[in-house]
PDB file of N, CA and C in Angstrom:
ATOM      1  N   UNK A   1      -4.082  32.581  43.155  1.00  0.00           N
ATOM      2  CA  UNK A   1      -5.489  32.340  43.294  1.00  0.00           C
ATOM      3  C   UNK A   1      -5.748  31.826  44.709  1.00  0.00           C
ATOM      4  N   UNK A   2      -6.934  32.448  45.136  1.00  0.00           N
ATOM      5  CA  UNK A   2      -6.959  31.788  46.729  1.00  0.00           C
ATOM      6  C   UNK A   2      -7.787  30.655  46.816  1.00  0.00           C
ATOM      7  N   UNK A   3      -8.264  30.006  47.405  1.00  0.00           N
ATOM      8  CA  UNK A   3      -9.236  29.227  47.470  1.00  0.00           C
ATOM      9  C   UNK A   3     -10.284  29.774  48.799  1.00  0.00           C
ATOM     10  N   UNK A   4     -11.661  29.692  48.873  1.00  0.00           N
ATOM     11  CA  UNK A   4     -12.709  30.489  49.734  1.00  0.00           C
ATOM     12  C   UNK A   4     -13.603  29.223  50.283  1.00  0.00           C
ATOM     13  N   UNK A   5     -13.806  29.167  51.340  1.00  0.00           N
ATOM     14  CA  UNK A   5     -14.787  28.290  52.014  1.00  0.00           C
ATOM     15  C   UNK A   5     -15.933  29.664  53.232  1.00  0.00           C
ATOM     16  N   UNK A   6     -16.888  30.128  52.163  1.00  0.00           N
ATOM     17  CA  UNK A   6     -18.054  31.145  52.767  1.00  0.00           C
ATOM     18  C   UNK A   6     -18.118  30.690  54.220  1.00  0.00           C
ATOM     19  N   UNK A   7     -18.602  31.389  54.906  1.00  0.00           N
ATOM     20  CA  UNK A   7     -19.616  31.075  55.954  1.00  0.00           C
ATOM     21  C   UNK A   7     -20.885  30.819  55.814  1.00  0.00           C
ATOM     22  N   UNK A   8     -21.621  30.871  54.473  1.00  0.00           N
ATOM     23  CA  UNK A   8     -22.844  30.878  54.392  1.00  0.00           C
ATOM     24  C   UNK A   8     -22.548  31.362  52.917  1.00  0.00           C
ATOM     25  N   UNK A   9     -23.418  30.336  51.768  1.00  0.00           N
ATOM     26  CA  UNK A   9     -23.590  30.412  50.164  1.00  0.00           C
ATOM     27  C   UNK A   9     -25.401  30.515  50.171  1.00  0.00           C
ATOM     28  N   UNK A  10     -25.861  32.366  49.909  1.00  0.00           N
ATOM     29  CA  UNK A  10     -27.098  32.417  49.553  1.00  0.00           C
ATOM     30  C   UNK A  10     -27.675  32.161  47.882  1.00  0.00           C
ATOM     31  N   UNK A  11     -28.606  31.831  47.477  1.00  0.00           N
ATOM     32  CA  UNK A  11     -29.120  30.575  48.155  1.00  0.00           C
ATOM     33  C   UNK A  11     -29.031  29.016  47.603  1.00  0.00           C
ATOM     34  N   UNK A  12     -29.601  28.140  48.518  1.00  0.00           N
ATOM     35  CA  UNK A  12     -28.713  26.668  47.915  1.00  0.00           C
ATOM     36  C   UNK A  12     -30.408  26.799  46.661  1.00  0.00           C
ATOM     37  N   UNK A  13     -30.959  27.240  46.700  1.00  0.00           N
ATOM     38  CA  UNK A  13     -32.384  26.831  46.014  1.00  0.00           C
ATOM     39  C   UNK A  13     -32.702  28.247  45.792  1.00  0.00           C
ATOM     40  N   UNK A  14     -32.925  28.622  44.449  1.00  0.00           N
ATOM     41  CA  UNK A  14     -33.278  29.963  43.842  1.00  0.00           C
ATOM     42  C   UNK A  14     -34.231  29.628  42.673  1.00  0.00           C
ATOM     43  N   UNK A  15     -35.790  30.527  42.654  1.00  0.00           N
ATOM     44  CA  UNK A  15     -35.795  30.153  41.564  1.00  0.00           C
ATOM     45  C   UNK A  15     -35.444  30.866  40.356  1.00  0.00           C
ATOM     46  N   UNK A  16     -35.543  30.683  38.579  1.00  0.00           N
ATOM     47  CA  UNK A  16     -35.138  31.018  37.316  1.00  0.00           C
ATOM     48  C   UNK A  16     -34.891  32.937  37.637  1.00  0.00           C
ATOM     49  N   UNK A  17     -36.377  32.820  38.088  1.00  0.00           N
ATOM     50  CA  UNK A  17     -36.609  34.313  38.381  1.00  0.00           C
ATOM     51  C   UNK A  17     -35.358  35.109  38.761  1.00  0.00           C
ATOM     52  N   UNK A  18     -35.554  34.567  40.257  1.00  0.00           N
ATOM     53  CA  UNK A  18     -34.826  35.475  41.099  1.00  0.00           C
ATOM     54  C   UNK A  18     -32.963  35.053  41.032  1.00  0.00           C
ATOM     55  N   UNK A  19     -32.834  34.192  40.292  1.00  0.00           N
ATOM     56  CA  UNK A  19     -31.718  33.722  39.361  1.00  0.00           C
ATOM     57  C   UNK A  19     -31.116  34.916  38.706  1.00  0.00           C
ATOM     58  N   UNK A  20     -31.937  34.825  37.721  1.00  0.00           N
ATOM     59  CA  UNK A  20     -31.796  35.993  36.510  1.00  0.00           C
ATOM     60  C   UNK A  20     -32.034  37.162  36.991  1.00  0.00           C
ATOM     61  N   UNK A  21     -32.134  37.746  38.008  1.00  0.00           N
ATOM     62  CA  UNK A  21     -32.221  38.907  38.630  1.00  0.00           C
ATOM     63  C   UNK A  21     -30.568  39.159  39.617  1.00  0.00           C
ATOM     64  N   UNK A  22     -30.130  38.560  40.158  1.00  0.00           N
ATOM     65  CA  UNK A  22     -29.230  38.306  40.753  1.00  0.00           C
ATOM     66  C   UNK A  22     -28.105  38.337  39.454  1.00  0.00           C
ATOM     67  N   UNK A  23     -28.081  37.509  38.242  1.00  0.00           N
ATOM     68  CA  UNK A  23     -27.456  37.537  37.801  1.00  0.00           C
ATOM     69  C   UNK A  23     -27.046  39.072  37.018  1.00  0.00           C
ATOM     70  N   UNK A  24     -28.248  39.391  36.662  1.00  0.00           N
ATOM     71  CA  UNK A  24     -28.535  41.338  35.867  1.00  0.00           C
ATOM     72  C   UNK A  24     -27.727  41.630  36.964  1.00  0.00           C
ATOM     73  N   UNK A  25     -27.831  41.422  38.087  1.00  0.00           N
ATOM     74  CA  UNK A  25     -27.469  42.361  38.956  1.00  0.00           C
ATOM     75  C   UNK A  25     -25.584  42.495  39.388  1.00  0.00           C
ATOM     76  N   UNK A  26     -25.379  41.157  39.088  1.00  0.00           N
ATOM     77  CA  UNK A  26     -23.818  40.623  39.261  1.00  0.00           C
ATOM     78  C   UNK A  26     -23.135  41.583  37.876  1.00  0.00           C
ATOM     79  N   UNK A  27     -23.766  41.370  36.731  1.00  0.00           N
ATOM     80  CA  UNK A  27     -23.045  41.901  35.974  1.00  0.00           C
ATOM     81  C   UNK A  27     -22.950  43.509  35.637  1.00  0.00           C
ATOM     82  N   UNK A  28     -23.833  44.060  36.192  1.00  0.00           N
ATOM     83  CA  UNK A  28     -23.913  45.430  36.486  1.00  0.00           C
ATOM     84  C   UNK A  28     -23.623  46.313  37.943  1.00  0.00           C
ATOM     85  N   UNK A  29     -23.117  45.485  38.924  1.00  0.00           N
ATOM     86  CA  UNK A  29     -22.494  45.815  40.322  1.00  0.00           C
ATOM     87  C   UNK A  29     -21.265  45.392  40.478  1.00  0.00           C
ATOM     88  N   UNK A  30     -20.623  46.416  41.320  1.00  0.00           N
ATOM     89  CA  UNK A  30     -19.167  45.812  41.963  1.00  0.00           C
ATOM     90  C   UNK A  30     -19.856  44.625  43.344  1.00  0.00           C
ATOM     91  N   UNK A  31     -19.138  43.797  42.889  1.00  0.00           N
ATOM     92  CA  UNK A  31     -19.317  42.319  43.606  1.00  0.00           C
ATOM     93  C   UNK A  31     -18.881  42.623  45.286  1.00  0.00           C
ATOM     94  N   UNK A  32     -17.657  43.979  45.475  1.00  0.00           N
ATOM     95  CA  UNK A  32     -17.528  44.604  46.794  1.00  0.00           C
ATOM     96  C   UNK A  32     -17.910  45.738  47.403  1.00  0.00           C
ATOM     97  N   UNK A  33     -18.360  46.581  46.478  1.00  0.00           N
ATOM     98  CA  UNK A  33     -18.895  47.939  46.902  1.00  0.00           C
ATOM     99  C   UNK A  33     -20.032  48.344  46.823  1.00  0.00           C
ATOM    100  N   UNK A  34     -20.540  47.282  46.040  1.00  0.00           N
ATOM    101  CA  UNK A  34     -21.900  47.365  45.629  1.00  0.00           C
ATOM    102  C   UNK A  34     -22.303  48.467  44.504  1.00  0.00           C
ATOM    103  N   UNK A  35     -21.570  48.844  44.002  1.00  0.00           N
ATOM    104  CA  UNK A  35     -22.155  49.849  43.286  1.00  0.00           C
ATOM    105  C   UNK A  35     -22.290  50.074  41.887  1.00  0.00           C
ATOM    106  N   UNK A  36     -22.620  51.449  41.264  1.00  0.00           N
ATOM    107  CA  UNK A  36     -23.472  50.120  39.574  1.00  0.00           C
ATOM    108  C   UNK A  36     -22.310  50.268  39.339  1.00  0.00           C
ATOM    109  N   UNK A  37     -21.904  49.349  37.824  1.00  0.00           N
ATOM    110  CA  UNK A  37     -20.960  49.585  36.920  1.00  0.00           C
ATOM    111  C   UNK A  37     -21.611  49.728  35.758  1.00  0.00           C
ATOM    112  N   UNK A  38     -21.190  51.036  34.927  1.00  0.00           N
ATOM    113  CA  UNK A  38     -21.927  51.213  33.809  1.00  0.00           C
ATOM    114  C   UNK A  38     -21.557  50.364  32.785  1.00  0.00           C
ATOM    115  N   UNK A  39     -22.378  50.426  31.545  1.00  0.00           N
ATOM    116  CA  UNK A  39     -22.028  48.855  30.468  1.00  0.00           C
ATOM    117  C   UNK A  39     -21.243  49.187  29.933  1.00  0.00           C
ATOM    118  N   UNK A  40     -20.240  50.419  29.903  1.00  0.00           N
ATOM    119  CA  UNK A  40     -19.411  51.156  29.156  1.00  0.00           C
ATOM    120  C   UNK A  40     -18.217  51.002  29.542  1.00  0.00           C
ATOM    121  N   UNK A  41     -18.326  50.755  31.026  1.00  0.00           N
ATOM    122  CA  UNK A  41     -17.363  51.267  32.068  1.00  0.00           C
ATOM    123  C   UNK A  41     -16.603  49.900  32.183  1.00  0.00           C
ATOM    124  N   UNK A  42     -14.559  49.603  31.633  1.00  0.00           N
ATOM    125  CA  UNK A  42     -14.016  48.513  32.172  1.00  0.00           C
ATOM    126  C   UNK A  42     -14.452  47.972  33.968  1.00  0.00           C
ATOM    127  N   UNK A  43     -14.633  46.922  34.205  1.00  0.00           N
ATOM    128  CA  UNK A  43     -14.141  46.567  34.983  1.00  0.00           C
ATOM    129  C   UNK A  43     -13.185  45.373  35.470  1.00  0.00           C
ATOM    130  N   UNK A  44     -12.935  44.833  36.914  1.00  0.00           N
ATOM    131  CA  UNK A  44     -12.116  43.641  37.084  1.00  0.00           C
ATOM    132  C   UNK A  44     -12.478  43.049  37.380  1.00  0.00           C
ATOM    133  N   UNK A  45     -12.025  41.735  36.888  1.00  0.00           N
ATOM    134  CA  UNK A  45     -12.944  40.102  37.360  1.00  0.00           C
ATOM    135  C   UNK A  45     -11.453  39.559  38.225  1.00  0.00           C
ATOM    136  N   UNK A  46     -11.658  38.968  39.475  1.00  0.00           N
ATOM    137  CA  UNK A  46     -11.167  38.644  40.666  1.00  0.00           C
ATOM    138  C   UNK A  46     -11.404  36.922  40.479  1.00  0.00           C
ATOM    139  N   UNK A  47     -10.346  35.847  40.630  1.00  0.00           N
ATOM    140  CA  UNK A  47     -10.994  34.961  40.425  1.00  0.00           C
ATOM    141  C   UNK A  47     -10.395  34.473  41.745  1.00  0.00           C
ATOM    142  N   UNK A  48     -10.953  32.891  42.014  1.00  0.00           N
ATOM    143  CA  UNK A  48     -11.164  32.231  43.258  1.00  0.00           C
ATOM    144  C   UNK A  48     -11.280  30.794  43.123  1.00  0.00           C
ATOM    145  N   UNK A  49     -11.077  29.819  43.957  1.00  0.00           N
ATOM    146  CA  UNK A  49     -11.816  28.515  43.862  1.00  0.00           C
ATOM    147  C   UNK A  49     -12.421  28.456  44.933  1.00  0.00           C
ATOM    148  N   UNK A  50     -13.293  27.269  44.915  1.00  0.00           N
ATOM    149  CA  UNK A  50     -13.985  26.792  46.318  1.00  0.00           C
ATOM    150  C   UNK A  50     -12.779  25.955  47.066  1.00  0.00           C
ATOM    151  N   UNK A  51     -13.103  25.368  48.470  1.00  0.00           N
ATOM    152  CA  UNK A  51     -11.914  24.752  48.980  1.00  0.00           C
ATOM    153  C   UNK A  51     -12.893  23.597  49.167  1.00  0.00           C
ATOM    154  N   UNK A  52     -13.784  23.481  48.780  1.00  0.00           N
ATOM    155  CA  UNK A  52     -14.537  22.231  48.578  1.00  0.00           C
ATOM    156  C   UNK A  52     -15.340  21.749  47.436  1.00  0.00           C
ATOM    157  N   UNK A  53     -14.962  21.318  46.322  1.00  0.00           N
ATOM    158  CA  UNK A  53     -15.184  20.887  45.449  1.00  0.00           C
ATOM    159  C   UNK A  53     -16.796  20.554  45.150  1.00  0.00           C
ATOM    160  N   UNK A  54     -17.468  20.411  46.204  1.00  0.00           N
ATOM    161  CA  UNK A  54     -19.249  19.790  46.018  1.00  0.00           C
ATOM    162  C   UNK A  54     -19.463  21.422  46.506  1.00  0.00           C
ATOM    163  N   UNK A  55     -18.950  22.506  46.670  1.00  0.00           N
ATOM    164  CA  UNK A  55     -19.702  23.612  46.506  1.00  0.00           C
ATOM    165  C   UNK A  55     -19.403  24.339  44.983  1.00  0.00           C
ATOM    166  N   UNK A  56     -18.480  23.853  44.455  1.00  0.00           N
ATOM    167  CA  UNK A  56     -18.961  24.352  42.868  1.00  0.00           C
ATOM    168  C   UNK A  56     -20.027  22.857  42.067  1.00  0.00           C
ATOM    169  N   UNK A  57     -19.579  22.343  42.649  1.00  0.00           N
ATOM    170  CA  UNK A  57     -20.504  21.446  41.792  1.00  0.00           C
ATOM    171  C   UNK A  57     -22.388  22.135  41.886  1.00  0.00           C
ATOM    172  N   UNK A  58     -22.246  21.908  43.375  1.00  0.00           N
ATOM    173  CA  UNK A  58     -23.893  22.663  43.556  1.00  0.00           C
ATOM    174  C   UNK A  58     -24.206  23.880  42.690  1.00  0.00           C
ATOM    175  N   UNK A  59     -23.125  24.773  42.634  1.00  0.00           N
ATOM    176  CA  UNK A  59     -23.426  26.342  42.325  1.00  0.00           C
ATOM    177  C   UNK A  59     -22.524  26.441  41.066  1.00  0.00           C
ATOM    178  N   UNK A  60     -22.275  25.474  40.162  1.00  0.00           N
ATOM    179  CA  UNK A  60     -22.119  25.962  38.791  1.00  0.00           C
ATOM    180  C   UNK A  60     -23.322  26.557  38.014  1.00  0.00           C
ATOM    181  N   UNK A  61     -22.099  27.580  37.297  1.00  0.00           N
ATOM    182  CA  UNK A  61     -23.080  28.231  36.421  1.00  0.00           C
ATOM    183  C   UNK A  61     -24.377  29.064  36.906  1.00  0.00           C
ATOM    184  N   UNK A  62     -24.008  29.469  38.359  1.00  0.00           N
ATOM    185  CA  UNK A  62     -25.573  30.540  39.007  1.00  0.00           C
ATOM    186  C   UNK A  62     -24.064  31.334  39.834  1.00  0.00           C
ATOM    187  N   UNK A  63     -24.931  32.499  40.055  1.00  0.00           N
ATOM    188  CA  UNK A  63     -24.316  33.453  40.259  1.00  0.00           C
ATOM    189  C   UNK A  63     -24.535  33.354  42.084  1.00  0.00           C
ATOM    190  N   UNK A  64     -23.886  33.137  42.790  1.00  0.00           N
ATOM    191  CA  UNK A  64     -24.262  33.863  44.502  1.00  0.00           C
ATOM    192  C   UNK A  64     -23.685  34.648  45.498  1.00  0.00           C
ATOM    193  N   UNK A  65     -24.190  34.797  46.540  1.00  0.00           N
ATOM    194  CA  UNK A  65     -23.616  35.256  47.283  1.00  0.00           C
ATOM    195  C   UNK A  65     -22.844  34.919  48.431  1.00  0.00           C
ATOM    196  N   UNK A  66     -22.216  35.490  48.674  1.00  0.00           N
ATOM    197  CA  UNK A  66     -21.318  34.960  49.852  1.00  0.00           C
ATOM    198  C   UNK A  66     -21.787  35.713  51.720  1.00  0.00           C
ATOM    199  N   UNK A  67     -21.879  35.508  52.772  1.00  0.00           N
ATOM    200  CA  UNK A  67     -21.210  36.299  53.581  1.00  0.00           C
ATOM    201  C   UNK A  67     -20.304  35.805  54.526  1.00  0.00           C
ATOM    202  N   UNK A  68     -19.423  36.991  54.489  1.00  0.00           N
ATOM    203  CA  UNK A  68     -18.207  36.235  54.641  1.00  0.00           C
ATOM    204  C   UNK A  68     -18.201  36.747  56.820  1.00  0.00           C
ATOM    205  N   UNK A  69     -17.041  36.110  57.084  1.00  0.00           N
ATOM    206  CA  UNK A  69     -17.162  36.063  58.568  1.00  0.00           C
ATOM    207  C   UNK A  69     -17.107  37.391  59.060  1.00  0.00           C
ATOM    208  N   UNK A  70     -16.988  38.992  58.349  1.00  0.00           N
ATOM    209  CA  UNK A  70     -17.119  39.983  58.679  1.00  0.00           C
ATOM    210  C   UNK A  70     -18.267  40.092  58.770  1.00  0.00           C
ATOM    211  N   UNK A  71     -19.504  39.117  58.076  1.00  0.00           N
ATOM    212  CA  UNK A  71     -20.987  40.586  58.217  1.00  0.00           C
ATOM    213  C   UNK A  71     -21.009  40.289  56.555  1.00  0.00           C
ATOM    214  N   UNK A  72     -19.606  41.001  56.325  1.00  0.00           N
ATOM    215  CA  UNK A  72     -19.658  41.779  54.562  1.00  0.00           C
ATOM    216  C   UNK A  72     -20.453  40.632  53.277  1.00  0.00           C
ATOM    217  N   UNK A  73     -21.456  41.125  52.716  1.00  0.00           N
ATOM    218  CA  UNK A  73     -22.158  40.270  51.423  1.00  0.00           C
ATOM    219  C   UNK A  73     -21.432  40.269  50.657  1.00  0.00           C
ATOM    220  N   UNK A  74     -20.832  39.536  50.004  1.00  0.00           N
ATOM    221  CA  UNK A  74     -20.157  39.776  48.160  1.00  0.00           C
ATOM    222  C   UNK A  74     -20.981  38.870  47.334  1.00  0.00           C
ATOM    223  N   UNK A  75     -20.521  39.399  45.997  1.00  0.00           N
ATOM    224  CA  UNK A  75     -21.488  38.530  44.977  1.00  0.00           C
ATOM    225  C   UNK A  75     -20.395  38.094  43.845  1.00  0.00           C
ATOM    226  N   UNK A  76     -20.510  36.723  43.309  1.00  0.00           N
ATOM    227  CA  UNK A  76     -19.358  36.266  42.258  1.00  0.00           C
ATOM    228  C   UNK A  76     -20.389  35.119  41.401  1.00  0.00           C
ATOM    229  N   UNK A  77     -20.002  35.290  40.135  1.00  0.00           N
ATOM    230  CA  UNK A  77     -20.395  34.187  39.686  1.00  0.00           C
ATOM    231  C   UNK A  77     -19.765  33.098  39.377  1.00  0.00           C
ATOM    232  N   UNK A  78     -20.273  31.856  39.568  1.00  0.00           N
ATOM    233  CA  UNK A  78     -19.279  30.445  39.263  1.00  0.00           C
ATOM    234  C   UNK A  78     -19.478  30.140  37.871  1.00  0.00           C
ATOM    235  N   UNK A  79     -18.634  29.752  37.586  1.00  0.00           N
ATOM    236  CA  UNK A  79     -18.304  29.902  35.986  1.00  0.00           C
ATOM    237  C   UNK A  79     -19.202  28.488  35.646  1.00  0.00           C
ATOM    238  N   UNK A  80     -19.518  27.964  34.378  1.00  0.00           N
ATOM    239  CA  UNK A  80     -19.892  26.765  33.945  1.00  0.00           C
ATOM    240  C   UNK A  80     -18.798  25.447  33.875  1.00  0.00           C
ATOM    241  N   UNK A  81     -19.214  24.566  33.774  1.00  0.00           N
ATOM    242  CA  UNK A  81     -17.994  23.642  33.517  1.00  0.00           C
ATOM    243  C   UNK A  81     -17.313  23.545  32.077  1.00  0.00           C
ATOM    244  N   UNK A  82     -17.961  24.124  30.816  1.00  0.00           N
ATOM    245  CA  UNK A  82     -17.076  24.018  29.691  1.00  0.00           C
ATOM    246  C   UNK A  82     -16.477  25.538  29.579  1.00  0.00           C
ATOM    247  N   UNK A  83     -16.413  26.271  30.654  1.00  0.00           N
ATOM    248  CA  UNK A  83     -15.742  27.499  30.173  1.00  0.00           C
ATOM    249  C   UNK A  83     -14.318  27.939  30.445  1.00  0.00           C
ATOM    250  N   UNK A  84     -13.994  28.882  29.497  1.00  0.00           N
ATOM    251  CA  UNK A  84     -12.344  28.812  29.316  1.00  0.00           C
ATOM    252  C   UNK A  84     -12.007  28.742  30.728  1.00  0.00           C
ATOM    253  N   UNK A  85     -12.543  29.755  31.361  1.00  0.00           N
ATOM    254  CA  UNK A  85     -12.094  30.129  33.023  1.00  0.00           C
ATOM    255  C   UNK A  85     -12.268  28.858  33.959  1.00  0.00           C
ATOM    256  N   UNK A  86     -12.929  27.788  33.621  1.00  0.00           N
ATOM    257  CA  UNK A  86     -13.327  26.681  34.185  1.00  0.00           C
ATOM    258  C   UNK A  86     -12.151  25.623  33.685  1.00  0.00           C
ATOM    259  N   UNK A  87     -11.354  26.069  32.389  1.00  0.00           N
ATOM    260  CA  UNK A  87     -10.577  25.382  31.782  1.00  0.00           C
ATOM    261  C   UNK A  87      -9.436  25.768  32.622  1.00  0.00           C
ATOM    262  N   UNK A  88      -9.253  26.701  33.068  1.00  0.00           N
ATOM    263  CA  UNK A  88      -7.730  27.441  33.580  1.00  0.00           C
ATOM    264  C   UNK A  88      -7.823  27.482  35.032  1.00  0.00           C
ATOM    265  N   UNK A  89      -8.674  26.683  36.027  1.00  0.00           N
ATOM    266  CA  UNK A  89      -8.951  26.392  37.028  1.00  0.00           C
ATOM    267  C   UNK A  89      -9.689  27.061  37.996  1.00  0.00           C
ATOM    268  N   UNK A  90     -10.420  27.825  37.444  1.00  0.00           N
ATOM    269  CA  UNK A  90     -11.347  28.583  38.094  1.00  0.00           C
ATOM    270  C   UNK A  90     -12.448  28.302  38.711  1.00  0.00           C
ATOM    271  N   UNK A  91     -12.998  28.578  40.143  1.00  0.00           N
ATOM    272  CA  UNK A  91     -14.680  28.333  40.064  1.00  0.00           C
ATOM    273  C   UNK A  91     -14.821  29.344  40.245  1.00  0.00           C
ATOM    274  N   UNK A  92     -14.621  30.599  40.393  1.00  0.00           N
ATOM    275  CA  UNK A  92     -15.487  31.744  40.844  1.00  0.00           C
ATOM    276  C   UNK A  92     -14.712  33.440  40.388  1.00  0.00           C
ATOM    277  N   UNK A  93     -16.154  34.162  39.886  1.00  0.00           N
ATOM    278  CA  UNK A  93     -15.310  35.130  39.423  1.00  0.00           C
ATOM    279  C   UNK A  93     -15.991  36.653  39.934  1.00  0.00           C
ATOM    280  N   UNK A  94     -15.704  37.336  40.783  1.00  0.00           N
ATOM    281  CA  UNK A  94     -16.004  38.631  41.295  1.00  0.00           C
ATOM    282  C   UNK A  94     -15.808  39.741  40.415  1.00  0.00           C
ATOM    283  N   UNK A  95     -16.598  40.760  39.848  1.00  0.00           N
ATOM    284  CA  UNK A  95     -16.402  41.716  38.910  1.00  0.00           C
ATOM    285  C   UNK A  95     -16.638  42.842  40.012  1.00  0.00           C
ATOM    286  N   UNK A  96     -15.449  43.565  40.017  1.00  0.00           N
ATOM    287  CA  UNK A  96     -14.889  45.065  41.104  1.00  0.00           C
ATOM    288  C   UNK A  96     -14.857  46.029  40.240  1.00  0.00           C
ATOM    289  N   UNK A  97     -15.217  46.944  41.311  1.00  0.00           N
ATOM    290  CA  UNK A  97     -15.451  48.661  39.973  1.00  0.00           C
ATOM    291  C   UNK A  97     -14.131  49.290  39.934  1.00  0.00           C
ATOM    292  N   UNK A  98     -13.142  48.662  41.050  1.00  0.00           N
ATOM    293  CA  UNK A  98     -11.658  49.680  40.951  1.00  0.00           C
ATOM    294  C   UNK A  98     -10.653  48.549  41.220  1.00  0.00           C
ATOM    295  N   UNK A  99      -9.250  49.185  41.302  1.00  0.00           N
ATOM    296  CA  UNK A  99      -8.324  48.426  41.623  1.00  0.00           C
ATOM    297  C   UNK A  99      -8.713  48.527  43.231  1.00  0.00           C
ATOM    298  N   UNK A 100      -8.937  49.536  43.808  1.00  0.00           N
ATOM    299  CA  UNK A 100      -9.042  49.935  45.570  1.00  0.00           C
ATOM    300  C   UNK A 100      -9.834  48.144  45.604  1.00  0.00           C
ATOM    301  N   UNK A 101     -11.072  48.441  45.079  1.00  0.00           N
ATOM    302  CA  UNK A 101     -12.035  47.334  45.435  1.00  0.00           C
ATOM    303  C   UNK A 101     -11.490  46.290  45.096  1.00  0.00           C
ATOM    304  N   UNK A 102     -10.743  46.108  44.403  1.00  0.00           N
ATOM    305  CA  UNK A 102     -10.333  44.443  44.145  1.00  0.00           C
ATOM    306  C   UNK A 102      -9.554  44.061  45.240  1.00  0.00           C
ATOM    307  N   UNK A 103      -8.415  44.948  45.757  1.00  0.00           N
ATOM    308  CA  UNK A 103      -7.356  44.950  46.595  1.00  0.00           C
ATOM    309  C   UNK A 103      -7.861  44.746  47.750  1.00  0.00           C
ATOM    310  N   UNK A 104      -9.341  45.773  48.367  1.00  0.00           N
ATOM    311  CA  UNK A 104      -9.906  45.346  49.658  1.00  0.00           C
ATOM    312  C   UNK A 104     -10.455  43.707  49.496  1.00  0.00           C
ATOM    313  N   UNK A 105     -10.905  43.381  48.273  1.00  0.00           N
ATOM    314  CA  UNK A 105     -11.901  41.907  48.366  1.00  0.00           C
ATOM    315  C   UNK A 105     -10.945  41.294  48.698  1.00  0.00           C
ATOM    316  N   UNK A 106      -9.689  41.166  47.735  1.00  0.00           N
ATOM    317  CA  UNK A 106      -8.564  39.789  47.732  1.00  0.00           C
ATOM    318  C   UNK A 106      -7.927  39.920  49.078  1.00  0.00           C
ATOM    319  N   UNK A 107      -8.102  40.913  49.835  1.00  0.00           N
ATOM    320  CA  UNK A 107      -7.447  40.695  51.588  1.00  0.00           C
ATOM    321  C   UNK A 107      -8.680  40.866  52.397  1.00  0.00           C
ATOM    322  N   UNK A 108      -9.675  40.360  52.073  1.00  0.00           N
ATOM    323  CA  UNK A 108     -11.114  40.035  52.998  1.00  0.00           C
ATOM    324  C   UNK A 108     -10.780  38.414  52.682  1.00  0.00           C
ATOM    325  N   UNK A 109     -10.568  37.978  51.588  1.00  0.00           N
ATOM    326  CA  UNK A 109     -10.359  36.517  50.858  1.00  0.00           C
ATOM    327  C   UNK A 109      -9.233  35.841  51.715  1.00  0.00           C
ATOM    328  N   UNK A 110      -8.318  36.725  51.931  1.00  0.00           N
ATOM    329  CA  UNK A 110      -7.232  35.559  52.324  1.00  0.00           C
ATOM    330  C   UNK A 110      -7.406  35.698  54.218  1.00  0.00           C
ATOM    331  N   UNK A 111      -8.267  37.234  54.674  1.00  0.00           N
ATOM    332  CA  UNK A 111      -8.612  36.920  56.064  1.00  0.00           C
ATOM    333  C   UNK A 111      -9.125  36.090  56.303  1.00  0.00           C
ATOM    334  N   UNK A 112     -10.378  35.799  55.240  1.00  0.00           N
ATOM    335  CA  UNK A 112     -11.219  34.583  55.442  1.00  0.00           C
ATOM    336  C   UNK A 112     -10.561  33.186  55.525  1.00  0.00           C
ATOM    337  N   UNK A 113      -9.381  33.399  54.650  1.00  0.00           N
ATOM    338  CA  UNK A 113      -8.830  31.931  54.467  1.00  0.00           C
ATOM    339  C   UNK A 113      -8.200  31.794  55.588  1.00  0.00           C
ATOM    340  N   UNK A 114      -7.656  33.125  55.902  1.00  0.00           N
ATOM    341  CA  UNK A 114      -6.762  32.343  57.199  1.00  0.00           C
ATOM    342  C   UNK A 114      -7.777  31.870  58.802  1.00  0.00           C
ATOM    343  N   UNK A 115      -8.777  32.724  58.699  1.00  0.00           N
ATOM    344  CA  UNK A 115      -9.773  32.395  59.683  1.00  0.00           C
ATOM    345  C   UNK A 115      -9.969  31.088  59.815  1.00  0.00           C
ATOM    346  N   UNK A 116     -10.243  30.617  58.584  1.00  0.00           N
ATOM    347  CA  UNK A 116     -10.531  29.226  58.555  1.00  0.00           C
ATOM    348  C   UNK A 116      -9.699  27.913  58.496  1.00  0.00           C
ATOM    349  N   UNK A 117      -8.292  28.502  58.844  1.00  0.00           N
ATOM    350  CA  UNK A 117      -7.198  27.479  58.852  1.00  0.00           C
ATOM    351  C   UNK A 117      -7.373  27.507  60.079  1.00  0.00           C
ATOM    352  N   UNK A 118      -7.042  28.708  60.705  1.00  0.00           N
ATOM    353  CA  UNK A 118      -7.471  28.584  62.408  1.00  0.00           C
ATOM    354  C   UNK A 118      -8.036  27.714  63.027  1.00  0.00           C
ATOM    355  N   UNK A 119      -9.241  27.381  62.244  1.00  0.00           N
ATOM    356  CA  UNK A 119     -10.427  27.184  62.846  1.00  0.00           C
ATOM    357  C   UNK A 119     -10.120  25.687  63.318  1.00  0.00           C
TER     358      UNK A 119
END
């Protein structure tokens, strides 16, 4: 599991609305390619933590976005605090339409990470 510190978490203030729109939208898109996933269609959930603990606290349980130091948008949702995945150390979970797409996210994830050891 990697741990992710964004360059930028859209947004810190959303409202219900545009919440629940984002969220329709997380669960019916690849979180990297953007593209639909049908309700039929398996896909993969990618998981993650924050590397700072007061950014899941802020963004439990809402779905956001990331952009990461390429440019590139992704979208993941942070799990709640009583959930299994929250139980097994999770904050964050990316749903990908392929193995290709999971494989490109999780080495955008650890560029990012290493960017930021750099830093």
């Amino acid at each position: 599991m990697l741990s992710l510190k964004p360059v930028a978490i859209f947004p810190e203030k959303m409202s219900k609305r545009a919440q629940a729109k984002l969220n329709k939208y997380w669960l019916s898109h690849c979180g990297w390619c953007r593209r639909e996933i049908g309700e039929d269609v398996p896909c993969i959930g990618i998981s993650t933590k924050f590397r700072d603990p007061s950014d899941y606290r802020r963004h439990k349980g809402k779905i956001v976005e990331f952009e990461l130091a390429t440019g590139r948008m992704v979208v993941a949702g942070c799990v709640k605090p009583d959930s299994p995945a929250r139980r097994q150390g999770k904050d964050l979970i990316f749903m990908v339409c392929s193995d290709q797409c999971g494989n490109e996210l999780v080495a955008a994830m650890r560029e990012e990470s290493a960017l930021e050891s750099d830093a």
